[in-house]
N, C-alpha and C. Protein backbone atom coordinates (compact mmCIF):
# COMPACT_ATOMS: atom_id res chain seq x y z
N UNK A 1 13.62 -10.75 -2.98
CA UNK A 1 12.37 -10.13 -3.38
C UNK A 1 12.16 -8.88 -2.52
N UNK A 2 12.03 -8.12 -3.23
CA UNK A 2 11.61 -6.31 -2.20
C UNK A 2 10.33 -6.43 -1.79
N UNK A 3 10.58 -5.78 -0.75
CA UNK A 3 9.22 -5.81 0.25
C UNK A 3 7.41 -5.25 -0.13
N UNK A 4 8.12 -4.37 -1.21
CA UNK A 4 6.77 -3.38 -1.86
C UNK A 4 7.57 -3.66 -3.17
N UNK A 5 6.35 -4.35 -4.15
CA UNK A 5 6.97 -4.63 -5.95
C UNK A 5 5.38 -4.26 -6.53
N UNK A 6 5.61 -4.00 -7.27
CA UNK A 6 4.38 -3.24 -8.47
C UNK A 6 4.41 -4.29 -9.72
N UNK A 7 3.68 -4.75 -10.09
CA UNK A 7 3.68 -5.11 -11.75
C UNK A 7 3.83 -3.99 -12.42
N UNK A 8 3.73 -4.57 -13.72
CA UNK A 8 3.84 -3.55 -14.80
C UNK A 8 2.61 -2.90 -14.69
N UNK A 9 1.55 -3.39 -14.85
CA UNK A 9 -0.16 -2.86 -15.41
C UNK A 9 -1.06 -3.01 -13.77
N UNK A 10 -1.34 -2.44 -13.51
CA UNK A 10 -2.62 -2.94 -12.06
C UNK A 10 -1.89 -2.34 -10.95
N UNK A 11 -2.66 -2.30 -9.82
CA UNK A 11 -2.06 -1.72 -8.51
C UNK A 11 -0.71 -2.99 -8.16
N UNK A 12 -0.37 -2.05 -6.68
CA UNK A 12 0.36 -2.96 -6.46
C UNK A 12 0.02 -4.22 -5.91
N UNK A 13 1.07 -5.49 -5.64
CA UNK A 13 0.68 -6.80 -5.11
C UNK A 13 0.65 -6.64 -3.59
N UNK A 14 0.80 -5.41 -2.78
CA UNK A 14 1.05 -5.46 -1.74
C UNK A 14 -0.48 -4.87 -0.91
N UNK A 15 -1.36 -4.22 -2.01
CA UNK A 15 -2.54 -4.01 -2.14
C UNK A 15 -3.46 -5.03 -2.06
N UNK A 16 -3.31 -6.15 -3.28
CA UNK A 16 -4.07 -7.08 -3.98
C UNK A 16 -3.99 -8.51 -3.17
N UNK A 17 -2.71 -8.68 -3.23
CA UNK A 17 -2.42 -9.63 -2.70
C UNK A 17 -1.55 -9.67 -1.33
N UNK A 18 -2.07 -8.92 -0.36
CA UNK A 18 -0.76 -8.72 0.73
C UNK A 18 -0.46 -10.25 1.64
N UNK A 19 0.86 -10.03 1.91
CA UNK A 19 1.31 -11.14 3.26
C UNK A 19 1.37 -10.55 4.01
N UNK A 20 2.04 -11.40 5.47
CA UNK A 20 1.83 -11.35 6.64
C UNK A 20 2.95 -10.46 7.04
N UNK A 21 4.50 -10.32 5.70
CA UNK A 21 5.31 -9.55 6.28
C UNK A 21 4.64 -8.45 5.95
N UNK A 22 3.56 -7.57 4.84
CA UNK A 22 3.53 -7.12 4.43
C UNK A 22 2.45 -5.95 5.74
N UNK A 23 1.53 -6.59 6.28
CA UNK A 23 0.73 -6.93 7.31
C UNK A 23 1.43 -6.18 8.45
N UNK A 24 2.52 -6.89 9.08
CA UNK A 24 3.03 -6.70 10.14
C UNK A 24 4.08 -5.00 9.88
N UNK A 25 4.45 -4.76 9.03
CA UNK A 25 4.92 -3.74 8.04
C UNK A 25 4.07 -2.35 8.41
N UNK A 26 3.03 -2.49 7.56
CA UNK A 26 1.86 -1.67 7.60
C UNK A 26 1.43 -1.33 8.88
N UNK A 27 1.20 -2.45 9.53
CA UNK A 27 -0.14 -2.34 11.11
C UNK A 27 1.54 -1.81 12.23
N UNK A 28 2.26 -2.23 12.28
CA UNK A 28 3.51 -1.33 13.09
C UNK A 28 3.95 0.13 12.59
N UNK A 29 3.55 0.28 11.21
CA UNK A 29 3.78 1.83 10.83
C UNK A 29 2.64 2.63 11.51
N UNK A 30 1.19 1.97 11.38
CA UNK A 30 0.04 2.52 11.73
C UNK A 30 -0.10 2.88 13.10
N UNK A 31 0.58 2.03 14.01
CA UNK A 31 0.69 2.16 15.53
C UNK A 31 1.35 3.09 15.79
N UNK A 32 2.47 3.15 15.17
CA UNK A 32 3.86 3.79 15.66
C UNK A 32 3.20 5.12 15.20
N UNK A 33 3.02 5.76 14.06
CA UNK A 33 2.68 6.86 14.13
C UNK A 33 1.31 7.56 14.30
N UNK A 34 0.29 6.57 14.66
CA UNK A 34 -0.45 7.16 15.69
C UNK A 34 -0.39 7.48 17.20
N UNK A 35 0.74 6.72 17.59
CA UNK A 35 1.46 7.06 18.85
C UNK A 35 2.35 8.10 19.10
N UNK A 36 2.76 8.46 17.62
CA UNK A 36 4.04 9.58 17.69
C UNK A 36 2.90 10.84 17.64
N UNK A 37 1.71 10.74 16.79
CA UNK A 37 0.75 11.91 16.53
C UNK A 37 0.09 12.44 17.68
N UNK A 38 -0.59 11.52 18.41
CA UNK A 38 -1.29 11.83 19.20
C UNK A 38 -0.44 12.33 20.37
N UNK A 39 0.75 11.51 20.67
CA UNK A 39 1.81 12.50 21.69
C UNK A 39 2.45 14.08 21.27
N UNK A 40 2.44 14.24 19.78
CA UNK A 40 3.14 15.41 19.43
C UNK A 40 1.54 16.58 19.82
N UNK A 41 0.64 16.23 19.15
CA UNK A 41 -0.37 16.61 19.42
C UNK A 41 -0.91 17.42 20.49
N UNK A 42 -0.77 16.77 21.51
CA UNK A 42 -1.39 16.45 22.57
C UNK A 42 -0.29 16.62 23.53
N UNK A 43 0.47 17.49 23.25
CA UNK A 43 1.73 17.60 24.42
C UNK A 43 1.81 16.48 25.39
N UNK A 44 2.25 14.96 24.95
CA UNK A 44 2.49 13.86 25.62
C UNK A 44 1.60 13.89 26.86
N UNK A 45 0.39 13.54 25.79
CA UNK A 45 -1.04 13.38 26.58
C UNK A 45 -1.19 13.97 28.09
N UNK A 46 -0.68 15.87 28.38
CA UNK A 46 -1.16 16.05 28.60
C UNK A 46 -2.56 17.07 28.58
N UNK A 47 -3.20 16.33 27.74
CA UNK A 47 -4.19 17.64 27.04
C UNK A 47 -4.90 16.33 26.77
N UNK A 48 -6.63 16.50 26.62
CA UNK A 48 -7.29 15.30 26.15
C UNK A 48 -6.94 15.55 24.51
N UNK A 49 -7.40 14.56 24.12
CA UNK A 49 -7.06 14.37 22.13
C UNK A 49 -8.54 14.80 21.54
N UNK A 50 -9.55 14.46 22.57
CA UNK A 50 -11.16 14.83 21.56
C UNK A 50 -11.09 16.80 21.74
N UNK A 51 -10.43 16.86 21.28
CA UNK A 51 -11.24 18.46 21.16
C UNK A 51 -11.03 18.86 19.90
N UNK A 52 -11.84 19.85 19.85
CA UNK A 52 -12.01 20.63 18.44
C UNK A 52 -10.86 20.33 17.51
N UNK A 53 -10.12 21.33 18.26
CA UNK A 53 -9.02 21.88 17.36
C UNK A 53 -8.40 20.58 16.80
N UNK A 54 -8.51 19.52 17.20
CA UNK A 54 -7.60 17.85 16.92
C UNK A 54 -8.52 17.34 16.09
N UNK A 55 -9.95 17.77 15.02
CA UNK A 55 -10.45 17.27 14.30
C UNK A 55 -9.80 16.77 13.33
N UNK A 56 -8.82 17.66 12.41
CA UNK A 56 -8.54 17.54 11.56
C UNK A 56 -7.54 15.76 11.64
N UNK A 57 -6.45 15.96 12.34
CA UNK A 57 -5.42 15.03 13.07
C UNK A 57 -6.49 13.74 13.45
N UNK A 58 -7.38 13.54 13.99
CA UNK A 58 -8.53 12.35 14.36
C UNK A 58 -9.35 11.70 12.89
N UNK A 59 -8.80 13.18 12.25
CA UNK A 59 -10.23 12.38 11.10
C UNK A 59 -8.71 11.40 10.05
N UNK A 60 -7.33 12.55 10.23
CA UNK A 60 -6.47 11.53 9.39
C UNK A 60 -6.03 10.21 10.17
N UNK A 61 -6.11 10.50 11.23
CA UNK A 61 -5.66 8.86 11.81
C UNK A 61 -7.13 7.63 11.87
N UNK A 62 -8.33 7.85 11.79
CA UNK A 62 -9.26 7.34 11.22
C UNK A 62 -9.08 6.70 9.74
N UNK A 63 -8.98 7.65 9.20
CA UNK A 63 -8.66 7.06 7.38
C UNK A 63 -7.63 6.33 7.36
N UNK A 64 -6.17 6.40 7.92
CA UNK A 64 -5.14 5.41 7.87
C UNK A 64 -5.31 4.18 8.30
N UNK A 65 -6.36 3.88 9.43
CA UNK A 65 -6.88 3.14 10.22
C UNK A 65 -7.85 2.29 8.95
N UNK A 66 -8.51 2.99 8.55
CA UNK A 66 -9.36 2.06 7.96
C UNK A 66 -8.77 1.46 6.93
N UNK A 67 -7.75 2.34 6.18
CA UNK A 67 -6.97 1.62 5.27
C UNK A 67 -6.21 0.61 5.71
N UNK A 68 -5.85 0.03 6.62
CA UNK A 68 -5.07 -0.64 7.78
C UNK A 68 -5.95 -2.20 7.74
N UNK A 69 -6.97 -1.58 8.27
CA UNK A 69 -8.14 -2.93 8.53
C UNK A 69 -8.45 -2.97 7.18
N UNK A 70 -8.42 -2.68 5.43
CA UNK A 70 -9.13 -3.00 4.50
C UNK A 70 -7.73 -3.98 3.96
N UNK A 71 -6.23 -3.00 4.58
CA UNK A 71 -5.31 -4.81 4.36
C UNK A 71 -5.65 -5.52 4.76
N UNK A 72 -5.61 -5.57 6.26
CA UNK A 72 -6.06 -7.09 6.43
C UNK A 72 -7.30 -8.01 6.19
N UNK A 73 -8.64 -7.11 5.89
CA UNK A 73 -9.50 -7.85 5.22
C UNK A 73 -9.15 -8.58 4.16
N UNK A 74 -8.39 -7.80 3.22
CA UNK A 74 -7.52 -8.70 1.91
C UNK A 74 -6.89 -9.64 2.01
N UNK A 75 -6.30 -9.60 3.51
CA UNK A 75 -4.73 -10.86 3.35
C UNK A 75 -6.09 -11.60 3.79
N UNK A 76 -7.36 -11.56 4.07
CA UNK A 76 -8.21 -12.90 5.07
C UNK A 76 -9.15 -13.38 3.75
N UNK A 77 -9.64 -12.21 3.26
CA UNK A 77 -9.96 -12.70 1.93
C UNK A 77 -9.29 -13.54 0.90
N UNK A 78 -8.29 -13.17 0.60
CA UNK A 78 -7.23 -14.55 0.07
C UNK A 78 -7.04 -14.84 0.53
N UNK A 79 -7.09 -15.68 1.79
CA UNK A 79 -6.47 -16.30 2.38
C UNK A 79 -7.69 -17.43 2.54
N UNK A 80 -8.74 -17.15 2.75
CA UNK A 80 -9.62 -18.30 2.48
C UNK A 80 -10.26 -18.63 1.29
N UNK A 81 -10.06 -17.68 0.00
CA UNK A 81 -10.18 -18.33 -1.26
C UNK A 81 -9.14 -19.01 -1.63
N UNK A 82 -7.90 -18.80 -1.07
CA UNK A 82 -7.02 -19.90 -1.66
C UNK A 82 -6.02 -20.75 -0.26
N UNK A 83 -6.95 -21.66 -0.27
CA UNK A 83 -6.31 -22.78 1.06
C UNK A 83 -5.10 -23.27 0.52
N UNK A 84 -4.52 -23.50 1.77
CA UNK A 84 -3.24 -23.68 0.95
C UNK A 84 -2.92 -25.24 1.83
C-alpha cells in the first residue's frame, strides 16, 4: 500500500482519514524544514528570526504548522469515533 493514495472522487485518505505513519511523515517534514528555514534564514541563527524582513517566512511556517496540528486533530478525531 503507498504511503499517500487518493480515491477516485473526494480528497485524499491521508487528509480524511490519516495514520500514525502518515502523522509521523508529515510532523518530521514540518520540523525538518522549519529547521532548515529558519537556519537558511537567519544565517544559522546568527541573527534573531522576529524581524521585519522574516514576516513573510514566519507567516509561511505558521500556516504549515497549523496544517500540521489540523492532521493530527483528524487522526484524534477518528480515532475516538471509531474505538477499535
Amino acid at each position: 500500500m503507498p504511503l499517500i493514495s487518493a480515491p477516485k472522487n473526494g480528497p485524499p485518505v491521508w487528509i480524511t482519514q490519516p495514520q500514525k505513519k502518515h502523522l509521523a511523515v508529515f510532523t518530521s517534514l514540518y520540523v525538518i524544514g522549519l529547521m532548515l528555514s529558519v537556519m537558511a534564514a537567519t544565517n544559522l541563527f546568527t541573527e534573531n528570526p522576529f524581524q521585519k524582513n522574516y514576516l513573510i517566512m514566519g507567516i509561511l511556517l505558521v500556516l504549515a504548522g497549523y496544517r500540521t496540528a489540523g492532521l493530527w486533530l483528524t487522526y484524534f478525531r477518528n480515532q475516538n469515533s471509531n474505538p477499535a
